[in-house]
Protein backbone atom coordinates (compact mmCIF):
# COMPACT_ATOMS: atom_id res chain seq x y z
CA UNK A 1 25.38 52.54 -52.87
CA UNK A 2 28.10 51.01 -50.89
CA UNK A 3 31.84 51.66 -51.98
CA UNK A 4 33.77 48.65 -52.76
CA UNK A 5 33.80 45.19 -55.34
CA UNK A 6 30.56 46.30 -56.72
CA UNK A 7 30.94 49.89 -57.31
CA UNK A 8 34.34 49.01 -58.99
CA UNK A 9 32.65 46.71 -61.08
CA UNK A 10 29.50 48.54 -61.94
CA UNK A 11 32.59 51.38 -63.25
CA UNK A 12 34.40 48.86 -65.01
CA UNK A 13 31.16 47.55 -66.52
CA UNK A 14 30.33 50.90 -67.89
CA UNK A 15 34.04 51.55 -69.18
CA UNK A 16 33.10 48.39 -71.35
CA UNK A 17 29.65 50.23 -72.61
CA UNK A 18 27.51 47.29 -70.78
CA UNK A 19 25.26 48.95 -67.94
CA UNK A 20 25.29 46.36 -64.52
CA UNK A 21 23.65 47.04 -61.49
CA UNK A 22 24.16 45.76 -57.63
CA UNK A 23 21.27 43.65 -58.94
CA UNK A 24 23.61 41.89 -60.89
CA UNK A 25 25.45 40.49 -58.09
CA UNK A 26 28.75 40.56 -57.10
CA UNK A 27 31.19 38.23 -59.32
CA UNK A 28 33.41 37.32 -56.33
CA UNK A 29 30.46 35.78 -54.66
CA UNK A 30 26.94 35.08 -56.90
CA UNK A 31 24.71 34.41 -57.95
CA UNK A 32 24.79 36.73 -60.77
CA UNK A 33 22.69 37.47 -63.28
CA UNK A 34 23.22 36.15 -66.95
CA UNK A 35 24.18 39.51 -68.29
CA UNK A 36 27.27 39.56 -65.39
CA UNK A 37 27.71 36.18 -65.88
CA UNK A 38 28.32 37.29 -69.68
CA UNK A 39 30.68 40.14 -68.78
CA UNK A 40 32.82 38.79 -66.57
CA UNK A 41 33.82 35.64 -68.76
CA UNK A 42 34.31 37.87 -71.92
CA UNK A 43 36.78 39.72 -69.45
CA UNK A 44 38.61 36.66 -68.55
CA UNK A 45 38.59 35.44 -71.36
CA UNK A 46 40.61 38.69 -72.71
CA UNK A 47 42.89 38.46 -69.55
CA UNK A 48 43.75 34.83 -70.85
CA UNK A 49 43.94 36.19 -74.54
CA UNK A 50 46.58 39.20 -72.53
CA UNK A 51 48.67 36.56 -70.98
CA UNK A 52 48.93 33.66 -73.56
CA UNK A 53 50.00 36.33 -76.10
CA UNK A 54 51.93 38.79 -73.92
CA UNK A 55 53.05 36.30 -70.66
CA UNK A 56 52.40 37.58 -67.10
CA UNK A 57 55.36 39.70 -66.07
CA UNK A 58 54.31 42.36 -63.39
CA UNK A 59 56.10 45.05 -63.63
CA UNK A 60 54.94 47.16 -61.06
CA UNK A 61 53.80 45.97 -57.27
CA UNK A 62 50.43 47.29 -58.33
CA UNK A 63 50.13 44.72 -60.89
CA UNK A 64 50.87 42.10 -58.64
CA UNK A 65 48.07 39.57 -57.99
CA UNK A 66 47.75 40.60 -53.85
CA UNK A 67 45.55 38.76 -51.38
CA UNK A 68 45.61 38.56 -47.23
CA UNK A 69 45.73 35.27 -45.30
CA UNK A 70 42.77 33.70 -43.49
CA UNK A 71 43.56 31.76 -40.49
CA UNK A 72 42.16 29.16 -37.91
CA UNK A 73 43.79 26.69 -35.45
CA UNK A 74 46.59 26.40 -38.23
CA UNK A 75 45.28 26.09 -41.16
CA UNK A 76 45.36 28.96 -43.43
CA UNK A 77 44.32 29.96 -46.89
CA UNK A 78 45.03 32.85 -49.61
CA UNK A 79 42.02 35.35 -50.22
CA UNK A 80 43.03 37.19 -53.55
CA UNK A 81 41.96 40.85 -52.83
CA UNK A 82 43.62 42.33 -55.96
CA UNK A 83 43.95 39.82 -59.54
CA UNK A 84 40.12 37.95 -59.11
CA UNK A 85 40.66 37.45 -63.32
CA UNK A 86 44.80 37.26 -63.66
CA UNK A 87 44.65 34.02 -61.13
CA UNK A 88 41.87 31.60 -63.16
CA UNK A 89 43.44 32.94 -66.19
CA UNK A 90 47.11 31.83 -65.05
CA UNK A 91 45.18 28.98 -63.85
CA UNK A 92 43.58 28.50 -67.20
CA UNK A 93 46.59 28.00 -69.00
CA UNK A 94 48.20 25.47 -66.68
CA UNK A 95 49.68 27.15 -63.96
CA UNK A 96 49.07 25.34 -60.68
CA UNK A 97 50.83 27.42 -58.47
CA UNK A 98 50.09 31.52 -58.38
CA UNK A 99 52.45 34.22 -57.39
CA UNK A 100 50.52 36.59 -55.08
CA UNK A 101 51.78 39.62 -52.95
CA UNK A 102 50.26 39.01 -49.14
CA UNK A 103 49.72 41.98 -47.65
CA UNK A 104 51.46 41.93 -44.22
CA UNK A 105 49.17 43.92 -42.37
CA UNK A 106 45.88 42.16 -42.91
CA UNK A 107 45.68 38.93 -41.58
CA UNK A 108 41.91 37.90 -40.90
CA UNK A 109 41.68 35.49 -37.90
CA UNK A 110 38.80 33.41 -37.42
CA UNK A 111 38.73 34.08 -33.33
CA UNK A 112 38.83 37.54 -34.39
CA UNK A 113 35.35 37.86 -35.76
CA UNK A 114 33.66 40.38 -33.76
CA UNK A 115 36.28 43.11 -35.56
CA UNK A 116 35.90 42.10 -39.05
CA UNK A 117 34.30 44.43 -40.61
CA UNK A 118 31.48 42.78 -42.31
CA UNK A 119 30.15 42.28 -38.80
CA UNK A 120 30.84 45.77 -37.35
CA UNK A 121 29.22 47.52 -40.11
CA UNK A 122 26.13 44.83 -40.26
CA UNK A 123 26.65 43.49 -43.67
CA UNK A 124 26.77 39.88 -42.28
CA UNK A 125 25.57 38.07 -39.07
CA UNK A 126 28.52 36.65 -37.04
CA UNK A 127 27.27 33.23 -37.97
CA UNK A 128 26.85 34.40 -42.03
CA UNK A 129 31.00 35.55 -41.74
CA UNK A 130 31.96 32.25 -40.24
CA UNK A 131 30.11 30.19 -42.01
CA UNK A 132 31.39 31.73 -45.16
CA UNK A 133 34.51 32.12 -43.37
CA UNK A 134 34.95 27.78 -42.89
CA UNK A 135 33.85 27.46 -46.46
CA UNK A 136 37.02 29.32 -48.06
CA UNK A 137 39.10 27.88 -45.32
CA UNK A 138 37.64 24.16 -46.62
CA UNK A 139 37.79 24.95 -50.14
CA UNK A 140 34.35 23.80 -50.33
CA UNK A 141 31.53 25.44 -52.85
CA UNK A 142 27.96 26.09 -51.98
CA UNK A 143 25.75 23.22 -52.53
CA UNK A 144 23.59 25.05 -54.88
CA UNK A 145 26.71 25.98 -56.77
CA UNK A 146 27.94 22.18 -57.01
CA UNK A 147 24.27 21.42 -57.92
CA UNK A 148 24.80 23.95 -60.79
CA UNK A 149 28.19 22.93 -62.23
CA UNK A 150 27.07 19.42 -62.37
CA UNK A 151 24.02 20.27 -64.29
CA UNK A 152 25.92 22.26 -66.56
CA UNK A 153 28.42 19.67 -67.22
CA UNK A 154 25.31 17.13 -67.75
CA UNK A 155 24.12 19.33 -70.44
CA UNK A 156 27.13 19.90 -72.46
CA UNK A 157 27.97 16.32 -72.53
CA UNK A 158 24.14 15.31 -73.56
């Protein structure tokens, strides 16, 4: 198994006595499966629970939400690399604006692509990155993801 998001959250799964597998999917990009789906809102919904009753004060660097900027012709745009349930949460309860820690050394370029390293090491086409690249840059969802949300929002209103 690779090292990384889903390893961490396969461990974190299991510290929570639920059993997830890479099958499962990877919460930071879906689909997932129902019993993911499951887990990861129960955890943000404790993070939320954490911060309306405790506030968010970091008090270490490490418990800063952290992400690394992602840049083309100008535009630019936060990836959060460390705090994927503190920021909706914050969000959640009416924040609109996030503190986050950018990490100085890792800024991902989009004219950069042949050295990311989801290309180098194969795990997505140069055309895959980009295209997933523009999206995050956009702030625009997968279509099958809008198509989702809007049935889901047609159902709990009907």
């Amino acid at each position: 198994m690779k090292r990384g998001k889903l390893g961490r959250a396969e461990r974190q799964a299991g510290e929570h006595g639920v059993q997830l597998s890479q099958a499962d999917g990877d919460y930071a990009m879906g689909p997932v499966s129902r019993a993911k789906g499951e887990f990861e809102f129960v955890r943000l919904t404790k993070v939320i629970d954490s911060i309306r009753q405790y506030g968010y004060v970091p008090q270490t660097r490490r418990e800063n939400i952290s992400g690394y900027i992602m840049e083309a012709d100008g535009d630019w745009a936060v990836m959060i690399q460390s705090g994927s349930h503190r920021a909706p949460a914050l969000y959640a309860l009416g924040w609109r604006s996030v503190p986050v820690l950018i990490k100085a050394n890792k800024t991902v370029r989009r004219q950069e692509l042949a050295s990311w390293p989801c290309v180098r090491n194969g795990q997505m086409t140069p055309e895959e990155a980009l295209k997933l690249f523009d999206r995050v840059l956009r702030e625009e969802d997968p279509a099958w993801l809008k198509a989702r949300w809007c049935d889901a929002r047609r159902n709990a209103s009907g």
